[in-house]
PDB file of N, CA and C in Angstrom:
ATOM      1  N   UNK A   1      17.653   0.362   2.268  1.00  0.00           N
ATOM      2  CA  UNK A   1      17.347   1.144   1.078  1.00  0.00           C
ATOM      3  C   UNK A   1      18.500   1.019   0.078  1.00  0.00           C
ATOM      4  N   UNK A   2      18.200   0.632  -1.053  1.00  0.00           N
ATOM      5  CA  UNK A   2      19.090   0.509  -2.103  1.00  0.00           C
ATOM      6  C   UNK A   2      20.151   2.073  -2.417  1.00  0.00           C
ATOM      7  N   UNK A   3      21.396   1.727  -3.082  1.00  0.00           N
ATOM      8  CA  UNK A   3      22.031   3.247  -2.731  1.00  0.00           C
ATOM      9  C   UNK A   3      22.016   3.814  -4.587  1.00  0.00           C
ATOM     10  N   UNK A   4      21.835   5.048  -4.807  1.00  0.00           N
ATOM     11  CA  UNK A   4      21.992   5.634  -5.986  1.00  0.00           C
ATOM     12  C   UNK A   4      21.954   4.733  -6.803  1.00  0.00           C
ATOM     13  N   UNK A   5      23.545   4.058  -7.014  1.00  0.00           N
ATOM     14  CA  UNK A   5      23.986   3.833  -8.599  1.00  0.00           C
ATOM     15  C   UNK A   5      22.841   2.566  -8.414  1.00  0.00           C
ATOM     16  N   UNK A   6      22.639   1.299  -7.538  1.00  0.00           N
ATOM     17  CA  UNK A   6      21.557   0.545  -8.003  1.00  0.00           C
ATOM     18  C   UNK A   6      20.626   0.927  -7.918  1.00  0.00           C
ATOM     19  N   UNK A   7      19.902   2.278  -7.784  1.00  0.00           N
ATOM     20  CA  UNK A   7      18.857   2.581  -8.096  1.00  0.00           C
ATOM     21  C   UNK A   7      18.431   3.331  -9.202  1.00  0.00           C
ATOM     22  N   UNK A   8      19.534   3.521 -10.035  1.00  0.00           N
ATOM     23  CA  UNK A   8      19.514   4.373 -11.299  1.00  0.00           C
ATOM     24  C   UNK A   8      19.699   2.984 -12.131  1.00  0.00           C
ATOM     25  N   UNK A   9      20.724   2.103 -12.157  1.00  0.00           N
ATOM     26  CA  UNK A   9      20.863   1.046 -12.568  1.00  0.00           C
ATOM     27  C   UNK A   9      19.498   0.059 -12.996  1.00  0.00           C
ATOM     28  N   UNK A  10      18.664   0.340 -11.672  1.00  0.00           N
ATOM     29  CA  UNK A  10      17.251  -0.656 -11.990  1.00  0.00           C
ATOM     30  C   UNK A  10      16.174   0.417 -12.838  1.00  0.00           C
ATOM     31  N   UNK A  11      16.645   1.343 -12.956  1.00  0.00           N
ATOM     32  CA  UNK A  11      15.540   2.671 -13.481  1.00  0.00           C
ATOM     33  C   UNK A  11      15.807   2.302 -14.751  1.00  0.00           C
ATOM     34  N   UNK A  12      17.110   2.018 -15.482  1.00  0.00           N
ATOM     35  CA  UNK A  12      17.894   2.509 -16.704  1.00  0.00           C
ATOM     36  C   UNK A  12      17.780   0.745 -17.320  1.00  0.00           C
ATOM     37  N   UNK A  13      17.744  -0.086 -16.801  1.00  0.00           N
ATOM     38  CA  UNK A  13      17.153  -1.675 -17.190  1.00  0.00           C
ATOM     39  C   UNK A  13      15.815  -1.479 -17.255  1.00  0.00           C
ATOM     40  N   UNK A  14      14.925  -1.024 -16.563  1.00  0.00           N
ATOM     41  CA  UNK A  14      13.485  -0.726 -16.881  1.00  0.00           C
ATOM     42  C   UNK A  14      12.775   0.135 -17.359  1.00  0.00           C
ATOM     43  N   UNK A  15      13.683   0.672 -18.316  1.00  0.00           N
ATOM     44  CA  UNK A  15      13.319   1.987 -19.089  1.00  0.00           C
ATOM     45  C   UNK A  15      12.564   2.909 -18.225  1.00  0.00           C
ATOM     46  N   UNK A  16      12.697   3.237 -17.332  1.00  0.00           N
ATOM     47  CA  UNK A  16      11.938   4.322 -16.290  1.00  0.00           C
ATOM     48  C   UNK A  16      13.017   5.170 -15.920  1.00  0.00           C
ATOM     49  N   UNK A  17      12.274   6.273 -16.244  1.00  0.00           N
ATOM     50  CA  UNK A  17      13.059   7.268 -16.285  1.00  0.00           C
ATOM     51  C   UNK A  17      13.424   7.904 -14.331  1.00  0.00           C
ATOM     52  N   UNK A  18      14.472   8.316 -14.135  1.00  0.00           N
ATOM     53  CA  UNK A  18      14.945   8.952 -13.243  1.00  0.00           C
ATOM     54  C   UNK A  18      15.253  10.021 -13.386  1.00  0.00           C
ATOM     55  N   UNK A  19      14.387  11.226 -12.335  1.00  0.00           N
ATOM     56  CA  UNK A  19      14.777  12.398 -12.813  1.00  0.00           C
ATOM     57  C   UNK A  19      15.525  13.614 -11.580  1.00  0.00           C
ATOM     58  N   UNK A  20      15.560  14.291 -11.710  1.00  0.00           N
ATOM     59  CA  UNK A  20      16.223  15.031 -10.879  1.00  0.00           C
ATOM     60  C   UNK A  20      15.465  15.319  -9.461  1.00  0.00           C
ATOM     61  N   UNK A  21      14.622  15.235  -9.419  1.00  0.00           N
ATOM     62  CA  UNK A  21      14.053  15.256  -8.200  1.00  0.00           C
ATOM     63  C   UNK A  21      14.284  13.410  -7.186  1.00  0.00           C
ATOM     64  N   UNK A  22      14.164  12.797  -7.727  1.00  0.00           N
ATOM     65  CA  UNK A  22      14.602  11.717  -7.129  1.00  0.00           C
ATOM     66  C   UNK A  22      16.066  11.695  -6.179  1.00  0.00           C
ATOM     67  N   UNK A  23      16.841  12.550  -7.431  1.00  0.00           N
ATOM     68  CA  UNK A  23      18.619  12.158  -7.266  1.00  0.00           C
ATOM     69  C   UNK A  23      18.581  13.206  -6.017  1.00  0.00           C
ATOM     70  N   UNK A  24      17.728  14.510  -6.176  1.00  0.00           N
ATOM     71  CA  UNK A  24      18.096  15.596  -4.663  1.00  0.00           C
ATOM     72  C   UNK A  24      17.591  14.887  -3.576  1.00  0.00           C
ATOM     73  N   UNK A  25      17.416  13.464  -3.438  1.00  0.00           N
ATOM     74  CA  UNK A  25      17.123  12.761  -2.052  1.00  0.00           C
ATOM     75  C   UNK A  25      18.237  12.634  -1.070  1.00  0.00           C
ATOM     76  N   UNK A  26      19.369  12.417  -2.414  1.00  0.00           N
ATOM     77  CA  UNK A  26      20.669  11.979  -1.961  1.00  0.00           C
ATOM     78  C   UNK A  26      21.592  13.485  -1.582  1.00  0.00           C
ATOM     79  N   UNK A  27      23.035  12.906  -0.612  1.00  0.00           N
ATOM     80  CA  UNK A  27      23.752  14.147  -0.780  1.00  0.00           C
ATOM     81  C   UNK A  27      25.271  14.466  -1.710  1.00  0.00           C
ATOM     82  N   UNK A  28      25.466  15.605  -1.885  1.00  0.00           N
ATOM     83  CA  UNK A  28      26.855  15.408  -3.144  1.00  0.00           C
ATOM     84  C   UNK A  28      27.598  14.343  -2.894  1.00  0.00           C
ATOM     85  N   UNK A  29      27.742  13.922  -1.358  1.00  0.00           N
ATOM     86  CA  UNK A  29      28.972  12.868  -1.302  1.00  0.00           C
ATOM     87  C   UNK A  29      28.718  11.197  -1.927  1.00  0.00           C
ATOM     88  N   UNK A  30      26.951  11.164  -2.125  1.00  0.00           N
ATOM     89  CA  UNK A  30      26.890   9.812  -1.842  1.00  0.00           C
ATOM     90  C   UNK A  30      26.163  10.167  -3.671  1.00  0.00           C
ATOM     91  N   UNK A  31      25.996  11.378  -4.270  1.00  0.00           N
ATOM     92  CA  UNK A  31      26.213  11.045  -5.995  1.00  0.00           C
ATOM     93  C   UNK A  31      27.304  10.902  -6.159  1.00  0.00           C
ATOM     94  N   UNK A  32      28.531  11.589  -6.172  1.00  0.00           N
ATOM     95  CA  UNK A  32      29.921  11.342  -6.485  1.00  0.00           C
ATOM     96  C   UNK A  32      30.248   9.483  -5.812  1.00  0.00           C
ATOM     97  N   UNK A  33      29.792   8.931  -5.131  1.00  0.00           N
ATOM     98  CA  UNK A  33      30.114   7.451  -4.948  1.00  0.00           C
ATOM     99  C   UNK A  33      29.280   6.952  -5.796  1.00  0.00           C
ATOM    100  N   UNK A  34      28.378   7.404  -6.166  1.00  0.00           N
ATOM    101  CA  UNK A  34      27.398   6.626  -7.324  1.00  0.00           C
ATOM    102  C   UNK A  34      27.990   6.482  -8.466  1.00  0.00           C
ATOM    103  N   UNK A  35      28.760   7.737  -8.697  1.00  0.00           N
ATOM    104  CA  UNK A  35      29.255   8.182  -9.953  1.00  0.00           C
ATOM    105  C   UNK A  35      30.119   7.627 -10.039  1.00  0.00           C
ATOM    106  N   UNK A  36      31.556   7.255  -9.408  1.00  0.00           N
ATOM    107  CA  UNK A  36      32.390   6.534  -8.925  1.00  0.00           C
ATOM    108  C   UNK A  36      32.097   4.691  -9.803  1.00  0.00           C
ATOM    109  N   UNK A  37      31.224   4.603  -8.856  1.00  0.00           N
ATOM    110  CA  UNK A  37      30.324   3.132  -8.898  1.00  0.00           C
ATOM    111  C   UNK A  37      30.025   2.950 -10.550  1.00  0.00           C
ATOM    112  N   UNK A  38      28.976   3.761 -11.233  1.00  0.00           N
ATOM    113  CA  UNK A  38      28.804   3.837 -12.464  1.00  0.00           C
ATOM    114  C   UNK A  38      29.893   3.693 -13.295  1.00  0.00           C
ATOM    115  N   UNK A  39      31.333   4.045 -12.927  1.00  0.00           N
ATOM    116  CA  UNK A  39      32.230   4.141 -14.017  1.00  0.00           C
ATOM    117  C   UNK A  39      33.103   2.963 -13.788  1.00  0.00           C
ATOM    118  N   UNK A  40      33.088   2.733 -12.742  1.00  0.00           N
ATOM    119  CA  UNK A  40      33.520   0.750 -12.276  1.00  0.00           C
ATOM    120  C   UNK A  40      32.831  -0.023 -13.350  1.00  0.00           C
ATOM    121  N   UNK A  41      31.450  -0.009 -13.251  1.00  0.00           N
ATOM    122  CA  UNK A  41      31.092  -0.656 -13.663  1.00  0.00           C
ATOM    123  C   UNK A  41      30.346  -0.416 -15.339  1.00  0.00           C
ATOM    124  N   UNK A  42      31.024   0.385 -16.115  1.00  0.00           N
ATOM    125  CA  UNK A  42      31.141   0.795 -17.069  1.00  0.00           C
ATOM    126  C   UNK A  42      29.655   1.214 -18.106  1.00  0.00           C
ATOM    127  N   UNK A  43      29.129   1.926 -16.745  1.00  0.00           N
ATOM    128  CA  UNK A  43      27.478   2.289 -16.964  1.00  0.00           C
ATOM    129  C   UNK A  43      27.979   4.078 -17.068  1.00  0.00           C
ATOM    130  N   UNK A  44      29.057   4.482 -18.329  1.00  0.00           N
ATOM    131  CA  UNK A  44      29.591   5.794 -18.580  1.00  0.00           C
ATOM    132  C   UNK A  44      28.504   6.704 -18.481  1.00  0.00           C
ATOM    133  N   UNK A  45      27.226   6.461 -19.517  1.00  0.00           N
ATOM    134  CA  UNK A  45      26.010   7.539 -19.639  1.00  0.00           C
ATOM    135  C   UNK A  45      25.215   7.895 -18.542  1.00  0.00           C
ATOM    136  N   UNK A  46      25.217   6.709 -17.348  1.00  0.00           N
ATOM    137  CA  UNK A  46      24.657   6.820 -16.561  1.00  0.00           C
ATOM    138  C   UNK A  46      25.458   7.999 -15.912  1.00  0.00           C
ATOM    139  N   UNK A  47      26.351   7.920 -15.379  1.00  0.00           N
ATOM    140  CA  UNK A  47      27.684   8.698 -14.579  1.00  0.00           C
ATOM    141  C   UNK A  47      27.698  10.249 -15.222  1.00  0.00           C
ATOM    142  N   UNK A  48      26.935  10.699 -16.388  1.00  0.00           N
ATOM    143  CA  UNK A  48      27.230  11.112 -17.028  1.00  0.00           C
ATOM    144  C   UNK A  48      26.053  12.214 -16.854  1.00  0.00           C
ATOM    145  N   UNK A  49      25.144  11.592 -16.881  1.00  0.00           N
ATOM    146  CA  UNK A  49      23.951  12.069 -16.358  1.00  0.00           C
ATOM    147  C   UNK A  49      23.894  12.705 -14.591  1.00  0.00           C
ATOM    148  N   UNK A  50      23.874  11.538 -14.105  1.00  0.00           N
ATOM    149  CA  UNK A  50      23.829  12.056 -12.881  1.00  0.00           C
ATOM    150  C   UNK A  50      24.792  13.354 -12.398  1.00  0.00           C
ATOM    151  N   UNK A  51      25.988  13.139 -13.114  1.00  0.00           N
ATOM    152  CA  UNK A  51      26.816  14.274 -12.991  1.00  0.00           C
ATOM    153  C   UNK A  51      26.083  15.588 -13.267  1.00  0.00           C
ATOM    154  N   UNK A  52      26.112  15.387 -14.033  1.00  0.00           N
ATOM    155  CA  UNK A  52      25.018  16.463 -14.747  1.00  0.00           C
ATOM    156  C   UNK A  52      23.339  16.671 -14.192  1.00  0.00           C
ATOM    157  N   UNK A  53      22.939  15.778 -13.496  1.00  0.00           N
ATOM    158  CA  UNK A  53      22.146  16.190 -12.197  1.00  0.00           C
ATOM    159  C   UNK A  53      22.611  17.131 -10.797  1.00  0.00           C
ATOM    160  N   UNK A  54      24.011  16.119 -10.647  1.00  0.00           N
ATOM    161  CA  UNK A  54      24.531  16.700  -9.544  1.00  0.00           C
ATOM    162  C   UNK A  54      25.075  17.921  -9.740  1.00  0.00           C
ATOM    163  N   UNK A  55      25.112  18.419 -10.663  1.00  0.00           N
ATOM    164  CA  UNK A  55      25.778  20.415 -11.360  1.00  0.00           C
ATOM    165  C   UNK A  55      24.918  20.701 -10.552  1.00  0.00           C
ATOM    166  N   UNK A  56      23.483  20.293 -11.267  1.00  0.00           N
ATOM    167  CA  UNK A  56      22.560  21.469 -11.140  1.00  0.00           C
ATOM    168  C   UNK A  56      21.692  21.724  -9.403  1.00  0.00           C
ATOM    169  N   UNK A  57      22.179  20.460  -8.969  1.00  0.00           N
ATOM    170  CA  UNK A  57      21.425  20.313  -7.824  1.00  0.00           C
ATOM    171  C   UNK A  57      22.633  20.905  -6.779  1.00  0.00           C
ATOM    172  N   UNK A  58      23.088  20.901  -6.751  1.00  0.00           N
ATOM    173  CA  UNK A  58      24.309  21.420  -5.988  1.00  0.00           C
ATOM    174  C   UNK A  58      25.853  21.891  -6.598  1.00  0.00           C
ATOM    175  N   UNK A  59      25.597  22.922  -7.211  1.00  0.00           N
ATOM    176  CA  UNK A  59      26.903  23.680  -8.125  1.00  0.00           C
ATOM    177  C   UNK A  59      27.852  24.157  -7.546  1.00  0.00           C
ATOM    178  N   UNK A  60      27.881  24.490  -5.965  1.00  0.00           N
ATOM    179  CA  UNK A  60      29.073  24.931  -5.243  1.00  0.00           C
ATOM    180  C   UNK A  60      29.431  23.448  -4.679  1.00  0.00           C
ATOM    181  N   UNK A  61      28.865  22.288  -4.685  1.00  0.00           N
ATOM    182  CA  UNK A  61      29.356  21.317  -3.856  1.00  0.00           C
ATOM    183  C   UNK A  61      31.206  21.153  -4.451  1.00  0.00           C
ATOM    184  N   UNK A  62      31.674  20.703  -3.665  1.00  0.00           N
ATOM    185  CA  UNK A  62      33.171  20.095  -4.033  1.00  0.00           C
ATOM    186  C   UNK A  62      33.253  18.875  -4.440  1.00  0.00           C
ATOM    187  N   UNK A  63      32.396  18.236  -3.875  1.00  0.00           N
ATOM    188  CA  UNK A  63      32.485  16.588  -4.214  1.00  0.00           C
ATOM    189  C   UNK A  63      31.921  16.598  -5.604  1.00  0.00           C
ATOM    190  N   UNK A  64      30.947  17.180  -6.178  1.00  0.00           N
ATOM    191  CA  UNK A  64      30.249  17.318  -7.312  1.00  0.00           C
ATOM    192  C   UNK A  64      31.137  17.883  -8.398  1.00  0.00           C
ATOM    193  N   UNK A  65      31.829  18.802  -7.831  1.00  0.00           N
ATOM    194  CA  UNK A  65      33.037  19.575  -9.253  1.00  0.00           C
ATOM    195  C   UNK A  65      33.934  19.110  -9.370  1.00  0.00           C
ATOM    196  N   UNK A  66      34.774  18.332  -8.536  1.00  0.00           N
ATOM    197  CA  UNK A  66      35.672  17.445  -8.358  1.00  0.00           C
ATOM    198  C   UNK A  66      35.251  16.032  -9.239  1.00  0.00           C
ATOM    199  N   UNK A  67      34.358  15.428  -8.723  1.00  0.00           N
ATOM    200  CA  UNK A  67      33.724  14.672  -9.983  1.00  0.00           C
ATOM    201  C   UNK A  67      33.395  14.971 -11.337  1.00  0.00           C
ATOM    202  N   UNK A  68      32.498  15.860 -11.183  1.00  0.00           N
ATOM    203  CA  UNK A  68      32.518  16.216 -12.464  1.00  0.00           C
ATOM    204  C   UNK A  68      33.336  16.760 -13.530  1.00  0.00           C
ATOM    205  N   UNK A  69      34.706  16.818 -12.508  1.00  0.00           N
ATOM    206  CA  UNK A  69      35.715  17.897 -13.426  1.00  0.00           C
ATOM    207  C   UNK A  69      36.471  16.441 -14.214  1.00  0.00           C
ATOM    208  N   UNK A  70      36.476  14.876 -12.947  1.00  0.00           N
ATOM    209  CA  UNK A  70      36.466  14.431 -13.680  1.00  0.00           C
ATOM    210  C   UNK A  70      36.065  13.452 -14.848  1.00  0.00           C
ATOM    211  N   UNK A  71      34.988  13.182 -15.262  1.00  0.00           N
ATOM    212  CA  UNK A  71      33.884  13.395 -15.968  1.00  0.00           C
ATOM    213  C   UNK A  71      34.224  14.210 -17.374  1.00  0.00           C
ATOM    214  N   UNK A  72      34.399  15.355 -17.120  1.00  0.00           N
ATOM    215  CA  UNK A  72      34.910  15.865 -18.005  1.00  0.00           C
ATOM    216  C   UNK A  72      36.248  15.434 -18.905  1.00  0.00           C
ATOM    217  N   UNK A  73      36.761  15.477 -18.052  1.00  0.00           N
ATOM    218  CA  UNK A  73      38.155  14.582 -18.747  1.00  0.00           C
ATOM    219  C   UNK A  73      38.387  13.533 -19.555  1.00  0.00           C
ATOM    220  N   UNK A  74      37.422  12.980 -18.815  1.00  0.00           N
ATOM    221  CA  UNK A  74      36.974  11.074 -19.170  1.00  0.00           C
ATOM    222  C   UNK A  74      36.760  11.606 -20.693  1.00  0.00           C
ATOM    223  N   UNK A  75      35.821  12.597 -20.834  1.00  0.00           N
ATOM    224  CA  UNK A  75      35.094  12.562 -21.906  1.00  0.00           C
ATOM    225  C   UNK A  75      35.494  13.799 -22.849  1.00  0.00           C
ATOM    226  N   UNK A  76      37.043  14.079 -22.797  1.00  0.00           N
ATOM    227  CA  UNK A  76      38.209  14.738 -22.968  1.00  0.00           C
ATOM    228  C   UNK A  76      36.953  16.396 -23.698  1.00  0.00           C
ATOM    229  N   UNK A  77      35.968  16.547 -22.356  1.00  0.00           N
ATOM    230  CA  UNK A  77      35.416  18.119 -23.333  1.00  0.00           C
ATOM    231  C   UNK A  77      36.487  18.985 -21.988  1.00  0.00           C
ATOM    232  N   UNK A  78      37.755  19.500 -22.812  1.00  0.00           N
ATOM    233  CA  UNK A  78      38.615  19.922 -22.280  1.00  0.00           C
ATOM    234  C   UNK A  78      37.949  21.611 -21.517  1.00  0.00           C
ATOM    235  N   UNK A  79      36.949  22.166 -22.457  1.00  0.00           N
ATOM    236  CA  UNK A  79      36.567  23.640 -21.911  1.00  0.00           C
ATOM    237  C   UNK A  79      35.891  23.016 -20.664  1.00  0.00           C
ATOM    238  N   UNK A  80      34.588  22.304 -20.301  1.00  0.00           N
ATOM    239  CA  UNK A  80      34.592  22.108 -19.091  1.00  0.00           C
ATOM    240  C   UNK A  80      35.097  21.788 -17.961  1.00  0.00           C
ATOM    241  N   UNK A  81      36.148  21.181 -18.375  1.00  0.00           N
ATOM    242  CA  UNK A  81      37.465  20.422 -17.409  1.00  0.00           C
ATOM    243  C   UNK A  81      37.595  21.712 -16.695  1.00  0.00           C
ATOM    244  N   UNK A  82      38.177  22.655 -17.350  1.00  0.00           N
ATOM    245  CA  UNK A  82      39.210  24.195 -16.800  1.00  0.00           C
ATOM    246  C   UNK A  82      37.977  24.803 -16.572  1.00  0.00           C
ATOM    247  N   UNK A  83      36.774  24.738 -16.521  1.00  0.00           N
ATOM    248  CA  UNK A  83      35.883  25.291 -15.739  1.00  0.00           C
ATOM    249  C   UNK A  83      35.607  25.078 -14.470  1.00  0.00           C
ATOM    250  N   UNK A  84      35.513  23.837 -14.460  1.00  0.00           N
ATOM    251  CA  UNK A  84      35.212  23.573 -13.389  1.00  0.00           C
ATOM    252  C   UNK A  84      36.189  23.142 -12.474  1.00  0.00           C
ATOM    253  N   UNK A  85      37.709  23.099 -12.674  1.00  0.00           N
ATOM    254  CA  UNK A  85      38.678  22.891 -12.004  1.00  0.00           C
ATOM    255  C   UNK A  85      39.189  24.044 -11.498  1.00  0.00           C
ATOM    256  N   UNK A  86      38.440  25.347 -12.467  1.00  0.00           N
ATOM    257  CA  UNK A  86      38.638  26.470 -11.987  1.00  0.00           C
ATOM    258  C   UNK A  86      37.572  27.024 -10.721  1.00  0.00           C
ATOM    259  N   UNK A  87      36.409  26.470 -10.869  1.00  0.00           N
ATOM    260  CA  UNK A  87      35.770  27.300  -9.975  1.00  0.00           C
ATOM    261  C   UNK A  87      35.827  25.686  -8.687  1.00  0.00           C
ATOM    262  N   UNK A  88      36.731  25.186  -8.324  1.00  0.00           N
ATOM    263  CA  UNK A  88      37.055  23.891  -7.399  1.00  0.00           C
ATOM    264  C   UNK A  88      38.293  24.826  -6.959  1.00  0.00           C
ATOM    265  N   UNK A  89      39.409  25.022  -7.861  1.00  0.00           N
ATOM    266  CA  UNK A  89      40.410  26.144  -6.977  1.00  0.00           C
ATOM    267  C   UNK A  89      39.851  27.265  -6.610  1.00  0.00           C
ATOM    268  N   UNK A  90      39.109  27.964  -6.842  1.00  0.00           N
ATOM    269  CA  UNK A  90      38.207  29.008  -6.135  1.00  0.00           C
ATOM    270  C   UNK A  90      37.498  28.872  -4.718  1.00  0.00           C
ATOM    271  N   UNK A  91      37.231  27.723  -4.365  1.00  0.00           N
ATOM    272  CA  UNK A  91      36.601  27.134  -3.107  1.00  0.00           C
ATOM    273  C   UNK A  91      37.299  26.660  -2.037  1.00  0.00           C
ATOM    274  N   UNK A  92      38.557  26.062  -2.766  1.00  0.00           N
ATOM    275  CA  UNK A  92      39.481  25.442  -2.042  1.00  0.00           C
ATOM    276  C   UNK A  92      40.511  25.979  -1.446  1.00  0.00           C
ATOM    277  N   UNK A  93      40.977  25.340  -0.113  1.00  0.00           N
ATOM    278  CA  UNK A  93      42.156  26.656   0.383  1.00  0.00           C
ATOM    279  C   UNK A  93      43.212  26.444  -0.291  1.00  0.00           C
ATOM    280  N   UNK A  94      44.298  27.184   0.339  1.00  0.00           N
ATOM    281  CA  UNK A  94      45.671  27.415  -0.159  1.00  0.00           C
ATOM    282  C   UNK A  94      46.267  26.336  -0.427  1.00  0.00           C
ATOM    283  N   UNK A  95      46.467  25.062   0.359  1.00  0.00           N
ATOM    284  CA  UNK A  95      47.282  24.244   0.713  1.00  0.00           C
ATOM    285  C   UNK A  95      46.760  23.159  -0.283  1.00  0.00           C
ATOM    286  N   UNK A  96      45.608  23.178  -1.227  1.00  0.00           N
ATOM    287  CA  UNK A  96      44.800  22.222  -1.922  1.00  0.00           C
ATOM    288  C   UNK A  96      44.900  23.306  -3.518  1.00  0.00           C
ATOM    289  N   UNK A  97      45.260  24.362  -3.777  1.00  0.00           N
ATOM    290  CA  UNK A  97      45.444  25.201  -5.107  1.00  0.00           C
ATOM    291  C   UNK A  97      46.431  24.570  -5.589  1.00  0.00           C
ATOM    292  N   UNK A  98      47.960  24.121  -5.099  1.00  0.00           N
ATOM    293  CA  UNK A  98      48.765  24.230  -5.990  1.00  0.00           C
ATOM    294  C   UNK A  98      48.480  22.846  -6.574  1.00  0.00           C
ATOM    295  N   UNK A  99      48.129  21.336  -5.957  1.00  0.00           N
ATOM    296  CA  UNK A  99      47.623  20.176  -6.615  1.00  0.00           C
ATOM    297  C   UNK A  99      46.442  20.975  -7.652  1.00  0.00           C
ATOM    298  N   UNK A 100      45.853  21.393  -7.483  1.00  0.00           N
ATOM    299  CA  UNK A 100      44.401  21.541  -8.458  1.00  0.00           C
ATOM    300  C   UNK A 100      45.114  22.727  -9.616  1.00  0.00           C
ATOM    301  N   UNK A 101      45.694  23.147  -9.616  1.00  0.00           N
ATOM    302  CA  UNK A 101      46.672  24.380 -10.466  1.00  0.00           C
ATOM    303  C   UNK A 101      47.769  23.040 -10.831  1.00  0.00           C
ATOM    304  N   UNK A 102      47.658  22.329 -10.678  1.00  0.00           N
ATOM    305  CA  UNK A 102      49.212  21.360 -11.579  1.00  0.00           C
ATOM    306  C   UNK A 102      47.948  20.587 -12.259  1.00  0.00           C
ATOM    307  N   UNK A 103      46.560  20.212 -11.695  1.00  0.00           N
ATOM    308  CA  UNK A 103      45.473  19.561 -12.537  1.00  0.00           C
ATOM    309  C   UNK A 103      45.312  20.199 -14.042  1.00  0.00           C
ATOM    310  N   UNK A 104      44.891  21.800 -13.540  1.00  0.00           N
ATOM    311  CA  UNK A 104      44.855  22.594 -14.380  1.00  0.00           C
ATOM    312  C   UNK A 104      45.207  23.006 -15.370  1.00  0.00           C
ATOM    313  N   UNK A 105      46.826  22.870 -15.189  1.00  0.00           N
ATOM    314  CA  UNK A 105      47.598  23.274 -16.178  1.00  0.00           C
ATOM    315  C   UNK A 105      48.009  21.964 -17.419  1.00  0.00           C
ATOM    316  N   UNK A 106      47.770  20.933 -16.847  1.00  0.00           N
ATOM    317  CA  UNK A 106      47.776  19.545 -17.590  1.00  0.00           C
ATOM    318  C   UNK A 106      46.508  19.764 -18.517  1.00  0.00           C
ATOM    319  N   UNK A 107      45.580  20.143 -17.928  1.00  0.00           N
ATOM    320  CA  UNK A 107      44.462  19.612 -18.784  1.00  0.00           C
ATOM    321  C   UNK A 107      44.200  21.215 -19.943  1.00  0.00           C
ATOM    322  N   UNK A 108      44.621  21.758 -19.261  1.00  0.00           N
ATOM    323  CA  UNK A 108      44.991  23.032 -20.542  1.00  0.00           C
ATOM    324  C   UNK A 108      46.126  23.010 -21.499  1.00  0.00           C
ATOM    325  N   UNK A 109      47.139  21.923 -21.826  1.00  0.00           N
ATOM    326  CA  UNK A 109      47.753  21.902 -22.158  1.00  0.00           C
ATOM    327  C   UNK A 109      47.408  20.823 -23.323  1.00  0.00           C
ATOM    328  N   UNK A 110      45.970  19.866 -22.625  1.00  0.00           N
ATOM    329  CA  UNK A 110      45.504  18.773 -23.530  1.00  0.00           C
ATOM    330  C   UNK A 110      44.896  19.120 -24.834  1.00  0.00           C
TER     331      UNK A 110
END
């Protein structure tokens, strides 16, 4: 079975749309490698989207806010960055706050 990003890839060459019910086949770990994949290979809107699939389909995931936080960055919308880097230190234990709080404070400073 073909994985995510070439299957959004052949959707997005054949003008066929991919929609959110497709992408909840997959799990947060293997959109965030899609997403990953998409930005290798400089398919940004795609990555961009799916991110933005993957919010909604799984909003407490880590792999998903972590991506998407950076995502955000990429695409310097600095209020989502500190949103979602905020509610990623909220989930995360102690020993993983002070890296994501030095993230934080960089990108609030941008």
């Amino acid at each position: 079975m073909p994985n995510l990003a070439q299957e959004l890839i052949f959707h997005a060459e054949h003008g066929q749309p991919f929609n959110t019910l497709q992408v909840s086949r997959f799990s947060p770990e293997e959109i965030r490698t899609a997403i990953q994949t998409l930005m290798g290979e400089d398919r940004d809107a795609l990555a961009y989207a799916l991110g933005d699939a993957g919010l909604a389909l799984y909003p407490d995931s880590e792999d998903i806010l972590a991506i998407t936080s950076l995502l955000a960055v990429v695409r310097e919308d600095w209020p989502q960055a500190v949103d979602l880097l905020k509610q990623l230190m909220e989930m995360r234990s102690e020993e993983h706050t002070s890296e994501l709080q030095s993230h934080h404070d960089l990108v609030c400073r941008l």
